[in-house]
N, C-alpha and C. Protein backbone atom coordinates (compact mmCIF):
# COMPACT_ATOMS: atom_id res chain seq x y z
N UNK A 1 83.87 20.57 39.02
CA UNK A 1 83.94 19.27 38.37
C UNK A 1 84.79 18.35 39.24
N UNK A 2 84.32 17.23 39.63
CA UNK A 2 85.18 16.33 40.22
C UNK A 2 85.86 15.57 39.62
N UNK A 3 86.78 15.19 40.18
CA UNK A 3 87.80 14.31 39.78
C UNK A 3 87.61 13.10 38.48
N UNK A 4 86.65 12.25 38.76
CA UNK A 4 85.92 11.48 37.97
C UNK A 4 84.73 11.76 37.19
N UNK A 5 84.27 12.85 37.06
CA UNK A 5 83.32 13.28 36.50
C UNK A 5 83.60 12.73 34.76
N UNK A 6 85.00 12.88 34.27
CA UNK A 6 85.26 12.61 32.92
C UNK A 6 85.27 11.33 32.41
N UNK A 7 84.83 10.42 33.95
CA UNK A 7 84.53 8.66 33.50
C UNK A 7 82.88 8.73 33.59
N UNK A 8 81.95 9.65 34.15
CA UNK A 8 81.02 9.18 33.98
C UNK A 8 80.58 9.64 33.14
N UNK A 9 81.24 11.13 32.32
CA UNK A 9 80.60 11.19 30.73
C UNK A 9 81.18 10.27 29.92
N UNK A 10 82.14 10.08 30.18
CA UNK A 10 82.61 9.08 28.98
C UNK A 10 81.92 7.38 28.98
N UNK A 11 80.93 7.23 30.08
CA UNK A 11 80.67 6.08 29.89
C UNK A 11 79.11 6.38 29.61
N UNK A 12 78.57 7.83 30.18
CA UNK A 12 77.42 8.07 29.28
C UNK A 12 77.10 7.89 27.93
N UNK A 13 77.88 8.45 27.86
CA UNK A 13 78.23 8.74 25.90
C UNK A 13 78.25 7.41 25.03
N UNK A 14 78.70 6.74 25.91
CA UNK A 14 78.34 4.88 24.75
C UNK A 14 77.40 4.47 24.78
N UNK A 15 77.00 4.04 23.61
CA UNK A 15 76.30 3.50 23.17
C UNK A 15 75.89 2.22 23.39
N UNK A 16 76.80 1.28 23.71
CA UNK A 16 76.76 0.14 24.20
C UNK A 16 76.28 -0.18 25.32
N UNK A 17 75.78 -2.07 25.19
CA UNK A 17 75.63 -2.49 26.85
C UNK A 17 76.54 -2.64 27.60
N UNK A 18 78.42 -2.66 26.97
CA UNK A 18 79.36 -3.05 27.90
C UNK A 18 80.50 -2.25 27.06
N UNK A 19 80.88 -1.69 28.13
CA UNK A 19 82.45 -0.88 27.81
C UNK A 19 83.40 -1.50 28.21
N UNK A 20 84.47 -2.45 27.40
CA UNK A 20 85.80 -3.19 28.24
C UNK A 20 86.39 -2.29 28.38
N UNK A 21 87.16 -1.68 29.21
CA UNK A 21 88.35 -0.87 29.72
C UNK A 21 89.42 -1.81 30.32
N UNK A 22 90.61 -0.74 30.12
CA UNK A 22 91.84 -1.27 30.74
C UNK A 22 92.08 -0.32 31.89
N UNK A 23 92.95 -0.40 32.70
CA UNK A 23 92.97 0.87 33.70
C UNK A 23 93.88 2.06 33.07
N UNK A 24 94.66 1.65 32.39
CA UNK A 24 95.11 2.69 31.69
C UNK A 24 94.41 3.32 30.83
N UNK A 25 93.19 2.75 30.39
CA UNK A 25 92.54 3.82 29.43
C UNK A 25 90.94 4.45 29.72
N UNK A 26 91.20 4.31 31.72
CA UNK A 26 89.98 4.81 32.73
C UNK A 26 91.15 5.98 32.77
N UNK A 27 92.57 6.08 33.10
CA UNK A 27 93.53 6.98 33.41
C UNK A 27 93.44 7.85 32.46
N UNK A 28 93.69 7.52 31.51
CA UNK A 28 93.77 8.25 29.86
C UNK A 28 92.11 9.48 29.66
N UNK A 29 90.85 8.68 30.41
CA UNK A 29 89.64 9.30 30.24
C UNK A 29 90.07 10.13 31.38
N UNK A 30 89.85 9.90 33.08
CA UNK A 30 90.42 10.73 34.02
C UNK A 30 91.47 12.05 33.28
N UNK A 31 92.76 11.32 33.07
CA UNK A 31 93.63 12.59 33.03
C UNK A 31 94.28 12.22 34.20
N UNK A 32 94.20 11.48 35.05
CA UNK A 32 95.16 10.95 36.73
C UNK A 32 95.15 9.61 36.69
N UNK A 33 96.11 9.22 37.19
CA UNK A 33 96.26 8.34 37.84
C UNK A 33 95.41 7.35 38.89
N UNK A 34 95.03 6.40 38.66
CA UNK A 34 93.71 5.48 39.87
C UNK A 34 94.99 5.48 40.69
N UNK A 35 93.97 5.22 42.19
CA UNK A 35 94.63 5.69 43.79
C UNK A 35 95.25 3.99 43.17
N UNK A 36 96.30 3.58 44.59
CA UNK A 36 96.62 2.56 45.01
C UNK A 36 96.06 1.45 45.19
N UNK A 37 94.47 2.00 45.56
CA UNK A 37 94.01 1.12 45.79
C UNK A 37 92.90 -0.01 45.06
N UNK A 38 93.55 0.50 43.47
CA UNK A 38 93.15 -0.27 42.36
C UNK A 38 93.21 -1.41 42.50
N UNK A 39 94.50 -2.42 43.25
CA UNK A 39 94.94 -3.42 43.10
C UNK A 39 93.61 -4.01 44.02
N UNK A 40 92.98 -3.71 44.67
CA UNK A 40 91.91 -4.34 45.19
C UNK A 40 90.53 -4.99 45.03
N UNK A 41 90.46 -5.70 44.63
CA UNK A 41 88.69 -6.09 43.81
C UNK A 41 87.55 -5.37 44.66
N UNK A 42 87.55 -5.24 46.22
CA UNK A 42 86.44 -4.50 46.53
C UNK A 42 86.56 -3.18 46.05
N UNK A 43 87.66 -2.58 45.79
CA UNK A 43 87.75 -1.01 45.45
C UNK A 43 87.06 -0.60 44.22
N UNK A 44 86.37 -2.11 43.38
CA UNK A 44 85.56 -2.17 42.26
C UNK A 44 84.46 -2.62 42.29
N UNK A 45 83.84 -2.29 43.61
CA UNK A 45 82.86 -3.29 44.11
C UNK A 45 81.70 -1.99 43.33
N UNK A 46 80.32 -2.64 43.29
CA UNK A 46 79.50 -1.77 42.40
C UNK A 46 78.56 -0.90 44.21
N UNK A 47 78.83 -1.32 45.37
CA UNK A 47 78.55 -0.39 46.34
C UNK A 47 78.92 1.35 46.59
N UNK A 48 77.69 1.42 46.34
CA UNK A 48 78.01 3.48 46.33
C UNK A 48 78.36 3.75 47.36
N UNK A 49 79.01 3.43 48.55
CA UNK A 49 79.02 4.06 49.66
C UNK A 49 80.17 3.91 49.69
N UNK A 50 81.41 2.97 49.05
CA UNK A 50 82.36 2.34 49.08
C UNK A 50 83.97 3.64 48.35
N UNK A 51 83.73 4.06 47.11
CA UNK A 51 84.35 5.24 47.19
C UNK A 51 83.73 6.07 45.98
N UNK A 52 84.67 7.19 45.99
CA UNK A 52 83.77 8.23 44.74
C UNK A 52 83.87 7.90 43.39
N UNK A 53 84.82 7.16 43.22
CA UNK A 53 84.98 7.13 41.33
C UNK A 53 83.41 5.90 41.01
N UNK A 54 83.11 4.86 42.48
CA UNK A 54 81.88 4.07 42.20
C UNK A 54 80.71 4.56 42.10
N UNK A 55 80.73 6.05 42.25
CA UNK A 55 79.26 7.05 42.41
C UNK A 55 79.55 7.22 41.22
N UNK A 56 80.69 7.62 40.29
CA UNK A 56 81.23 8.15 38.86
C UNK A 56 80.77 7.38 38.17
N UNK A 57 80.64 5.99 37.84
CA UNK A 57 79.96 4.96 37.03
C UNK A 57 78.68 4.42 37.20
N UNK A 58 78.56 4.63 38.34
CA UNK A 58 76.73 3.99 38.56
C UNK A 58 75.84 4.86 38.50
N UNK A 59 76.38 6.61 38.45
CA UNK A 59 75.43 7.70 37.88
C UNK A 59 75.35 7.72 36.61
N UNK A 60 76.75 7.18 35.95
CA UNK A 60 76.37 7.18 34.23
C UNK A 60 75.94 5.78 33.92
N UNK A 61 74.92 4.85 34.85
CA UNK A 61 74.47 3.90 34.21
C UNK A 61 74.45 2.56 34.23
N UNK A 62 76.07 2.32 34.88
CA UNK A 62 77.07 1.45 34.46
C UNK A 62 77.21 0.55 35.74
N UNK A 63 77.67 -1.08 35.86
CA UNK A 63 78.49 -1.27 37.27
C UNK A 63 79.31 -2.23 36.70
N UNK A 64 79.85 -2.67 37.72
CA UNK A 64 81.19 -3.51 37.12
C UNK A 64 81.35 -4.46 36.95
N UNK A 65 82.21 -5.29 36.27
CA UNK A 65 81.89 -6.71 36.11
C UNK A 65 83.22 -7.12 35.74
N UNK A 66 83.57 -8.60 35.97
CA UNK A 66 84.66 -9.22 34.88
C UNK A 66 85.91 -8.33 35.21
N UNK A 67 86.23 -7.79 36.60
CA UNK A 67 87.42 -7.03 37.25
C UNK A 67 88.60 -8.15 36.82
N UNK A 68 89.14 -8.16 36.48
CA UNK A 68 90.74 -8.92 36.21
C UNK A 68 91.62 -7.97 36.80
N UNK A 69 92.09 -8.02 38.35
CA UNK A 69 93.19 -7.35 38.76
C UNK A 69 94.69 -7.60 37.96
N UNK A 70 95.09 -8.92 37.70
CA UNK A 70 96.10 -9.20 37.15
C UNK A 70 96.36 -8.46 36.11
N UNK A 71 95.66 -8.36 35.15
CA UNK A 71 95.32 -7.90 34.01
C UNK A 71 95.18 -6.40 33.91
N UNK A 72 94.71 -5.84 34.56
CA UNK A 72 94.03 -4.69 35.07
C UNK A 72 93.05 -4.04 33.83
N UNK A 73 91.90 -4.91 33.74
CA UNK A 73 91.12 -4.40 32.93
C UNK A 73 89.63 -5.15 33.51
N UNK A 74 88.48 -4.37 33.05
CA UNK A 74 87.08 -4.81 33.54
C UNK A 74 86.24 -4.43 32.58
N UNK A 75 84.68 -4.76 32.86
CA UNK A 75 83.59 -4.37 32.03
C UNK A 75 83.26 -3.59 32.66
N UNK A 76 82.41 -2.40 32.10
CA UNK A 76 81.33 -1.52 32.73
C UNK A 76 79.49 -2.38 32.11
N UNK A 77 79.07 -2.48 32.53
CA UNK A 77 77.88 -2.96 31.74
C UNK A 77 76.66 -2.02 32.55
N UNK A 78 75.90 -1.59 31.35
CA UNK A 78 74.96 -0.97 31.49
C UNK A 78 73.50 -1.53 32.58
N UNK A 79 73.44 -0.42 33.49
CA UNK A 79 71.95 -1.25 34.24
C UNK A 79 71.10 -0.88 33.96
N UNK A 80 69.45 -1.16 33.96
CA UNK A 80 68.67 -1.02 33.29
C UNK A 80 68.19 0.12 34.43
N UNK A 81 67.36 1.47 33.89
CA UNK A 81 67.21 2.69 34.68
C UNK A 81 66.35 2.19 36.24
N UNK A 82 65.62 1.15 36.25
CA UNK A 82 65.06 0.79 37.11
C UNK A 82 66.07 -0.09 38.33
N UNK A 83 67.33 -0.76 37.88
CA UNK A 83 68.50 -1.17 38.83
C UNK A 83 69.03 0.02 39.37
N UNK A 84 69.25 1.32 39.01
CA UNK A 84 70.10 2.54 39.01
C UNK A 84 69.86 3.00 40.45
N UNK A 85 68.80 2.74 41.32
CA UNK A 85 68.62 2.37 42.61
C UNK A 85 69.30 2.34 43.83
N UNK A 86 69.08 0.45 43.19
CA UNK A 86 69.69 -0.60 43.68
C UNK A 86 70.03 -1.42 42.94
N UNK A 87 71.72 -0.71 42.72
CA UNK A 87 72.39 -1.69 41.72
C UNK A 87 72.58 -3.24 42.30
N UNK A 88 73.08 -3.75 43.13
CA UNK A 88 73.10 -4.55 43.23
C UNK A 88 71.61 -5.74 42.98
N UNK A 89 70.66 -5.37 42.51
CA UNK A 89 69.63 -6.00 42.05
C UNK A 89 69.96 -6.21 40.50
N UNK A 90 70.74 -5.85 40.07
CA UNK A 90 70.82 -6.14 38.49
C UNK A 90 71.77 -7.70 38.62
N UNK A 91 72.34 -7.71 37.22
CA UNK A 91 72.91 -9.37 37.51
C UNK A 91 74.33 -9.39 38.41
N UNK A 92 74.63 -10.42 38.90
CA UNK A 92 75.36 -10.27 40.68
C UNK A 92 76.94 -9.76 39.13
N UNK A 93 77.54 -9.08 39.97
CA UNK A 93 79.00 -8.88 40.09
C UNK A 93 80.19 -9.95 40.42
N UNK A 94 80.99 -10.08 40.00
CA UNK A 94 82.00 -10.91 40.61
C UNK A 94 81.79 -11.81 42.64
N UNK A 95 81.92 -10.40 43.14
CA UNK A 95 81.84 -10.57 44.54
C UNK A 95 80.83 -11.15 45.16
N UNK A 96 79.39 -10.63 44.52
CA UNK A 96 78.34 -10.84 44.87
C UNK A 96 78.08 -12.62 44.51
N UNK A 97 78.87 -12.98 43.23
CA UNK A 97 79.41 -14.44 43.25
C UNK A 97 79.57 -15.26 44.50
N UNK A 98 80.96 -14.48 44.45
CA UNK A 98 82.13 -15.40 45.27
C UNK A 98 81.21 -15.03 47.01
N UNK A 99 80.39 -14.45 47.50
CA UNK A 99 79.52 -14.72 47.95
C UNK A 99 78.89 -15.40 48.24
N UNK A 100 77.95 -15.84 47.46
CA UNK A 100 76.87 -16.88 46.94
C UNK A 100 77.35 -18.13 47.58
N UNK A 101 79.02 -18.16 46.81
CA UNK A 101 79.55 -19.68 47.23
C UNK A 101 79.79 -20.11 48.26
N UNK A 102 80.12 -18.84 49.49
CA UNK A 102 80.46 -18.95 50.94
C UNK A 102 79.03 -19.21 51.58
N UNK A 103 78.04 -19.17 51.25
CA UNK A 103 76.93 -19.54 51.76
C UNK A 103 77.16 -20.40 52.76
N UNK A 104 76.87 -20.18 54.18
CA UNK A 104 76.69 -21.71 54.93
C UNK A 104 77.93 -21.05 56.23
N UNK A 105 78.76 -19.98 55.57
CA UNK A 105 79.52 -19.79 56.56
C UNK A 105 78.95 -19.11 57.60
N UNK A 106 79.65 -19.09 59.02
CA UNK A 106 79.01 -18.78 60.23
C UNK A 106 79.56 -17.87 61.06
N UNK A 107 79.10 -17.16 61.97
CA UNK A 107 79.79 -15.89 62.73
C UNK A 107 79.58 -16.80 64.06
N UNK A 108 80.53 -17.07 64.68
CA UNK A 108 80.88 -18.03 66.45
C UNK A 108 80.63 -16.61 66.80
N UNK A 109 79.87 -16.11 67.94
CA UNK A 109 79.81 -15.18 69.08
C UNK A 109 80.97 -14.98 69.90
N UNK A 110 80.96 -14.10 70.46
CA UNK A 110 82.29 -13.92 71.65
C UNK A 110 81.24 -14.85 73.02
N UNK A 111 82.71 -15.85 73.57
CA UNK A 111 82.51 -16.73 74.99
C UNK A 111 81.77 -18.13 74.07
N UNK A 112 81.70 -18.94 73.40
CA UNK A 112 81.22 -20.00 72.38
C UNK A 112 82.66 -20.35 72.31
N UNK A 113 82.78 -21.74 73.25
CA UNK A 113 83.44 -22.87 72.96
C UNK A 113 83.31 -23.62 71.99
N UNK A 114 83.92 -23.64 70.96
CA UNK A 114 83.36 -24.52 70.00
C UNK A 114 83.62 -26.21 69.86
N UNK A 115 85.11 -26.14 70.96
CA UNK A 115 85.11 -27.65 71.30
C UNK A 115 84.40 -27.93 72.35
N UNK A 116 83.30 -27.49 72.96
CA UNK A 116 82.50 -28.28 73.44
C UNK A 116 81.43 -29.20 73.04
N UNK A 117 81.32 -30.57 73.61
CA UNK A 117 80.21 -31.03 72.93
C UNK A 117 78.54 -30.80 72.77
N UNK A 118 78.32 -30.60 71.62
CA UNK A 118 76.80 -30.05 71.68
C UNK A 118 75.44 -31.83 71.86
N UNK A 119 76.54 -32.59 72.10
CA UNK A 119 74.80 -33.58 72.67
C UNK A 119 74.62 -34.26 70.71
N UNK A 120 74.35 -33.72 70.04
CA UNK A 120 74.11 -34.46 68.87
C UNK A 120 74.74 -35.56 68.37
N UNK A 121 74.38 -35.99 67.82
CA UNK A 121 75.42 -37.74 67.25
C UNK A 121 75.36 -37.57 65.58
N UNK A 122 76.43 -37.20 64.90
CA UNK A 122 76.59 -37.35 63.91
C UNK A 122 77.25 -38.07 63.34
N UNK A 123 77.53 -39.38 64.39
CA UNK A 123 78.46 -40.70 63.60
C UNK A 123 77.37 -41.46 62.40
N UNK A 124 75.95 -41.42 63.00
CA UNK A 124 75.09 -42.08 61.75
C UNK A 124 75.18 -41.42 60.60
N UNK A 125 75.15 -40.38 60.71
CA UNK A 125 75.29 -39.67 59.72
C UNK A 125 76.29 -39.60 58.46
N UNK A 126 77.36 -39.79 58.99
CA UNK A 126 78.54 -39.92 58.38
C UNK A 126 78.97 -41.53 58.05
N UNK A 127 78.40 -42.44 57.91
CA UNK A 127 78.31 -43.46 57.35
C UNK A 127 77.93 -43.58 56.27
């Protein structure tokens, strides 16, 4: 039995579309203590590759939502068996948000001067 195995029955077992938890009462289901690296919003990211307690909830169903680090409490919300996949196809997550909004941002290459001039005239523009 692994470590987290006792969060993904316990989130089997509901009945519901959304389980609010606090982290103390994911600890209380565990029996341990969450690592350190609770305080982190990706460490709640709904990516399976990311760590083991996120394989623990997205096998029983579930991904995450509504993370309040401050607070330290979140939703589990149920995905429909056909997301169970590819969770991230169900409705976006926090991150998958705050994402969305960075749209437009850009990766400069290595050797790309960026104060050089590229020839375009964007003074009309900006009128």
């Amino acid at each position: 039995m692994g470590k987290y195995e006792p969060l993904t029955r316990y989130l089997a077992d509901r009945p519901t579309a959304e389980v609010p938890m606090t982290f103390s009462e994911i600890e209380r289901v565990l029996g341990a203590a969450l690592p350190a690296s609770k305080q982190y919003p990706a460490w709640w990211s709904n990516n399976p590759s990311n760590n083991v307690m996120t394989r623990a909830w997205l096998e029983a169903g579930f991904q995450t939502e509504r993370v309040d680090i401050g607070r330290e409490k979140l939703v589990f919300r149920r995905i429909r068996p056909e997301d169970r996949q590819n969770p991230s196809s169900a409705r976006p997550n926090i991150l998958e948000r705050i994402r969305h909004r960075l749209a437009g941002t850009v990766t400069i290459p290595p050797g790309v001067d960026v104060t050089q001039p590229t020839g375009d005239v964007w003074a009309a523009e900006c009128d």
